[in-house]
Protein backbone atom coordinates (compact mmCIF):
# COMPACT_ATOMS: atom_id res chain seq x y z
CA UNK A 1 0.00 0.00 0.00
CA UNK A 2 1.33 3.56 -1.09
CA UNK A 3 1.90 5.79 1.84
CA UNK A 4 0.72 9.71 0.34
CA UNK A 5 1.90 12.95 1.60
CA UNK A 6 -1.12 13.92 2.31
CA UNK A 7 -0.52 17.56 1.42
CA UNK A 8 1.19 17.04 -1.68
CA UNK A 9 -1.63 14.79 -2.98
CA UNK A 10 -3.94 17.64 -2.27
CA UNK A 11 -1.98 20.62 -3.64
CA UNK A 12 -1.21 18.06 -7.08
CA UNK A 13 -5.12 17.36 -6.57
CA UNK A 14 -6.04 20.87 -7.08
CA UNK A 15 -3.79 21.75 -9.75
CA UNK A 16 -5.73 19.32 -11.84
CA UNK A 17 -9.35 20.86 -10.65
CA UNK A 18 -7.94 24.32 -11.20
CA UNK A 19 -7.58 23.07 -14.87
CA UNK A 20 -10.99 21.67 -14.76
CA UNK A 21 -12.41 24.53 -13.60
CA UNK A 22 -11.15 26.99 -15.74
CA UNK A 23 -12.20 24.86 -18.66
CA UNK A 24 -15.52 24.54 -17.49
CA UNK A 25 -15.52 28.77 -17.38
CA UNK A 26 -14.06 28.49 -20.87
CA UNK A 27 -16.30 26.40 -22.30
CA UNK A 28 -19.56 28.18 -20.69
CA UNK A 29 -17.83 31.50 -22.67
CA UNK A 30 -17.85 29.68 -26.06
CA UNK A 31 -21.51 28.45 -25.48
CA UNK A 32 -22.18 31.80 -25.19
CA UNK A 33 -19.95 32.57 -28.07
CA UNK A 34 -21.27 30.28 -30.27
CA UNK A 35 -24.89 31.42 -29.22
CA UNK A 36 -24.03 35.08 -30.24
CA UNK A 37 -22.99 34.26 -33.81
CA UNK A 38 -26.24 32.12 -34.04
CA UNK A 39 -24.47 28.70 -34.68
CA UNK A 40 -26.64 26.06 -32.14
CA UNK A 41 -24.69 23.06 -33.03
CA UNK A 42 -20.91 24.42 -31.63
CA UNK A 43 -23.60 26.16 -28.76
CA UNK A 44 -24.43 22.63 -28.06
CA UNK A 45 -21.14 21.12 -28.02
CA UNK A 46 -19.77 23.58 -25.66
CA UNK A 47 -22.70 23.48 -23.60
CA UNK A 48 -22.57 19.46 -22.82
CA UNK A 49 -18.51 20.19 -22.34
CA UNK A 50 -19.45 22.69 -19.51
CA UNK A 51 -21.50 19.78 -17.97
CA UNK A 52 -19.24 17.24 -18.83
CA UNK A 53 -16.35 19.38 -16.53
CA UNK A 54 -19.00 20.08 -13.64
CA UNK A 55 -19.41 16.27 -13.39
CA UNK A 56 -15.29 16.12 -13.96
CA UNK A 57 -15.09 18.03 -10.76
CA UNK A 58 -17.66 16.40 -8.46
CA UNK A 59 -15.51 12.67 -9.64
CA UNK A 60 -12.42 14.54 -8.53
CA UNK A 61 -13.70 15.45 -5.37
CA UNK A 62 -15.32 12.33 -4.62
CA UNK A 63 -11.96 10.43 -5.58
CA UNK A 64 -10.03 12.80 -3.26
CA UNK A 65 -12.38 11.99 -0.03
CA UNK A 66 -11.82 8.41 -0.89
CA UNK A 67 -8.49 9.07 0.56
CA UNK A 68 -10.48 10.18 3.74
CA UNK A 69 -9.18 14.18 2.58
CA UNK A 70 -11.18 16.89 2.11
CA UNK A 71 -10.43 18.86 -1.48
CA UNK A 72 -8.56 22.02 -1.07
CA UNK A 73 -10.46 25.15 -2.40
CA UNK A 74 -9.68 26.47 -5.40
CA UNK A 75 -10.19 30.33 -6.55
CA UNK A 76 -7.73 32.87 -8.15
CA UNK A 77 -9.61 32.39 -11.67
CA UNK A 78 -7.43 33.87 -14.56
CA UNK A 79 -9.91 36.10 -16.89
CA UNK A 80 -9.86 34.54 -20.41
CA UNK A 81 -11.83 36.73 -22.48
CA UNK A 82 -12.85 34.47 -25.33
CA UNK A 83 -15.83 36.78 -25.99
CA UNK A 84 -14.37 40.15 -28.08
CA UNK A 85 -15.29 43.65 -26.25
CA UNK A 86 -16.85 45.22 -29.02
CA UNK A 87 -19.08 42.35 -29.49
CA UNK A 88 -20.98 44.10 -26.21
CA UNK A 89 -22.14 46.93 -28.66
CA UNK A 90 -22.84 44.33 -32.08
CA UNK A 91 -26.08 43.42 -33.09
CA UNK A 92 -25.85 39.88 -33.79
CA UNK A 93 -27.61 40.31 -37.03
CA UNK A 94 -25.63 42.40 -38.47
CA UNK A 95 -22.44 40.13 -38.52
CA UNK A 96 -20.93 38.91 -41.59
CA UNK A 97 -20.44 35.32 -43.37
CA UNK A 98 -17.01 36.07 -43.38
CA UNK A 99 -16.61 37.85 -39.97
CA UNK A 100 -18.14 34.60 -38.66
CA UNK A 101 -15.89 32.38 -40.22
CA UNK A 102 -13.31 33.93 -39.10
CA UNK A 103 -14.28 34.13 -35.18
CA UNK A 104 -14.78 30.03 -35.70
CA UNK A 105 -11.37 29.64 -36.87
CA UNK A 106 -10.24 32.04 -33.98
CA UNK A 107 -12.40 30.31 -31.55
CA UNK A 108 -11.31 26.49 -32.52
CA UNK A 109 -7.55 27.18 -32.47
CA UNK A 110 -8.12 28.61 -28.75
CA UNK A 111 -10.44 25.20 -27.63
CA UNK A 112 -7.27 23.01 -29.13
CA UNK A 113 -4.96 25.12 -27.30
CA UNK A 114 -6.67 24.83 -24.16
CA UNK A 115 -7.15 21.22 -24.71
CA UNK A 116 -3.70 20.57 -25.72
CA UNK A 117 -2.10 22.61 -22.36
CA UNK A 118 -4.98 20.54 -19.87
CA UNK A 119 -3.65 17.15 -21.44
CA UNK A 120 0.17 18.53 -20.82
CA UNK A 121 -0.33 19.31 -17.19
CA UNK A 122 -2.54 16.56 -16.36
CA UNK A 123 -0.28 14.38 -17.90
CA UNK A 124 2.50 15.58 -15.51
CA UNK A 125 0.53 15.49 -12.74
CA UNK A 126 -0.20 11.76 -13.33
CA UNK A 127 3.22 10.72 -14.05
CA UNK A 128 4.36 12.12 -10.78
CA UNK A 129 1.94 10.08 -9.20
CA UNK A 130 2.99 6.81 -11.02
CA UNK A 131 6.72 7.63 -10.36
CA UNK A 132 5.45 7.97 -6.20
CA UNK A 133 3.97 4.31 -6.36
CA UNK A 134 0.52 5.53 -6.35
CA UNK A 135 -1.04 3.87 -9.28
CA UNK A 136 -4.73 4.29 -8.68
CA UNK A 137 -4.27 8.31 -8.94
CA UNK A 138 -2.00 7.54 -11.75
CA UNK A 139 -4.96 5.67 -13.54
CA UNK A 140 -7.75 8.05 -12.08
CA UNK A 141 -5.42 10.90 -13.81
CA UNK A 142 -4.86 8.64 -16.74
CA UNK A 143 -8.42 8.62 -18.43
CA UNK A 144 -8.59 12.21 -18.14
CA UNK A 145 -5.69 12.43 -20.19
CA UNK A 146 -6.71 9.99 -22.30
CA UNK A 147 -9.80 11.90 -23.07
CA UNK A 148 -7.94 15.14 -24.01
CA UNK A 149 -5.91 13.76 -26.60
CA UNK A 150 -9.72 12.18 -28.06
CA UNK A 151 -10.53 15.50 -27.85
CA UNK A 152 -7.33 17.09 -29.52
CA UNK A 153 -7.87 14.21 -32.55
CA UNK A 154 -11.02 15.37 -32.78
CA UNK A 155 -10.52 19.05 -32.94
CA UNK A 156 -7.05 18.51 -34.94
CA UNK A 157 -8.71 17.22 -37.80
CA UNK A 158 -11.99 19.08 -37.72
CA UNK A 159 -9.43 22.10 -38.13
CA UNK A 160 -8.05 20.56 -40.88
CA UNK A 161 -11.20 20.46 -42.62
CA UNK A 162 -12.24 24.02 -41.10
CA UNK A 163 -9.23 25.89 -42.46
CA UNK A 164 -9.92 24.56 -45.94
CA UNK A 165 -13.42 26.55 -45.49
CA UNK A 166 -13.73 29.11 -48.01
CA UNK A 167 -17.38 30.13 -47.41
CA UNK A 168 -19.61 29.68 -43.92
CA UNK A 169 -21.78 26.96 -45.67
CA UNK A 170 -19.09 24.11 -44.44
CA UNK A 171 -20.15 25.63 -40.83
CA UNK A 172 -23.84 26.43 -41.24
CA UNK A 173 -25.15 22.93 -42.77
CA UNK A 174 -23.77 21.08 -39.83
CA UNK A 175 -25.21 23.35 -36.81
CA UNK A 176 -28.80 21.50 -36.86
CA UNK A 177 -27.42 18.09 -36.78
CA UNK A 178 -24.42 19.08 -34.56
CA UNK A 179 -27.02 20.61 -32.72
CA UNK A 180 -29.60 17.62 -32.16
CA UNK A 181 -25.97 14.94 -31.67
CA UNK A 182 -24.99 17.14 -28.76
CA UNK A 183 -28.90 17.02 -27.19
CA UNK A 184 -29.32 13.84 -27.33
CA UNK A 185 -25.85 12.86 -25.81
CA UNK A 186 -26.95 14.98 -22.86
CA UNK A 187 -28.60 11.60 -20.67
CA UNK A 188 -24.85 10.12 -21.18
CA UNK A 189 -23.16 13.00 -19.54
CA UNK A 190 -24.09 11.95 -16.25
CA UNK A 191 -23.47 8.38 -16.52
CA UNK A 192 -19.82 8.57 -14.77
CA UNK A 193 -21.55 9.79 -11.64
CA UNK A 194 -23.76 6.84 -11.27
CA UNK A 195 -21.60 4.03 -12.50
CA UNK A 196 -18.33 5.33 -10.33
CA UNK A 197 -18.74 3.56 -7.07
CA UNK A 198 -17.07 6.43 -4.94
């Protein structure tokens, strides 16, 4: 059995919610984003990855009291400002096909950013934990990373194809269906918290 410092576990511990945290303000700013520009699908998306890091956090705190330690709180936010200023004074309407392209472009390359640094530092975090002997945070740690790089594949070739967009049609005749996917994936978004026994 692997003997933890119990305040290094915790400070490593909230390292990884501070991550999961600020993605979950990131993503509620591109939901909002999206909204703006009227595109429902990429709403959608960003939406159910808001939930999906709410749930994220309530596992990690559940997996940290399984060590019988309470989580440390977490606060000093950094201010991303994924939303432009002047978008304050824009009437929605009024935007362009090619303005909106553009902000999708902008707004993709910042989500596979953010994805790419959360797998990075999570994937640090875990290591230090394997290299300690403590393979159950190593593996808790693991599938998180392991989800980030699905979700830099993902975004790493939907960029692909996004860049090669010459006109918003690409965008616009996949919001409805991206839309209705992303809905009716919402019942699955809460499956980790009843299947995970702690």
């Amino acid at each position: 059995m692997t003997i933890i410092d119990k305040t290094d576990f915790l400070e490593k511990m909230k390292h990884v919610q501070q991550i999961v945290l600020e993605n979950l303000m990131i993503h509620d700013e591109f939901a909002n984003y999206f909204n703006f520009l009227n595109l429902q699908g990429y709403k959608r998306m960003h939406e159910n990855e808001y939930l999906e890091n709410v749930i994220k956090n309530r596992l990690i705190n559940r997996y940290i009291l399984t060590k019988k330690l309470l989580p440390a709180n977490v606060n000093n936010f950094p201010s991303f400002n994924i939303i432009p200023h002047d978008w304050h004074t824009v009437d929605p309407l009024t935007i362009s096909a090619d303005y909106t392209l553009k902000a999708v472009k902008d707004a993709f390359s910042v989500y596979l950013e953010r994805m790419e640094y959360s797998k990075e530092h999570v994937e640090k975090i875990a290591i230090y934990f394997s290299q300690k002997g403590d393979l159950i945070t190593y593996s808790f740690l693991n599938d998180m990373v392991k989800h980030y790089d699905k979700d830099i594949k993902y975004l790493t070739r939907y960029m692909a194809c996004l860049n090669k967009a010459e006109s918003i049609d690409y965008i616009m005749e996949k919001q409805d269906s991206m839309h209705d996917e992303y809905r009716d994936d919402l019942p699955n978004l809460v499956k980790p918290l009843m299947e995970v026994k702690y």
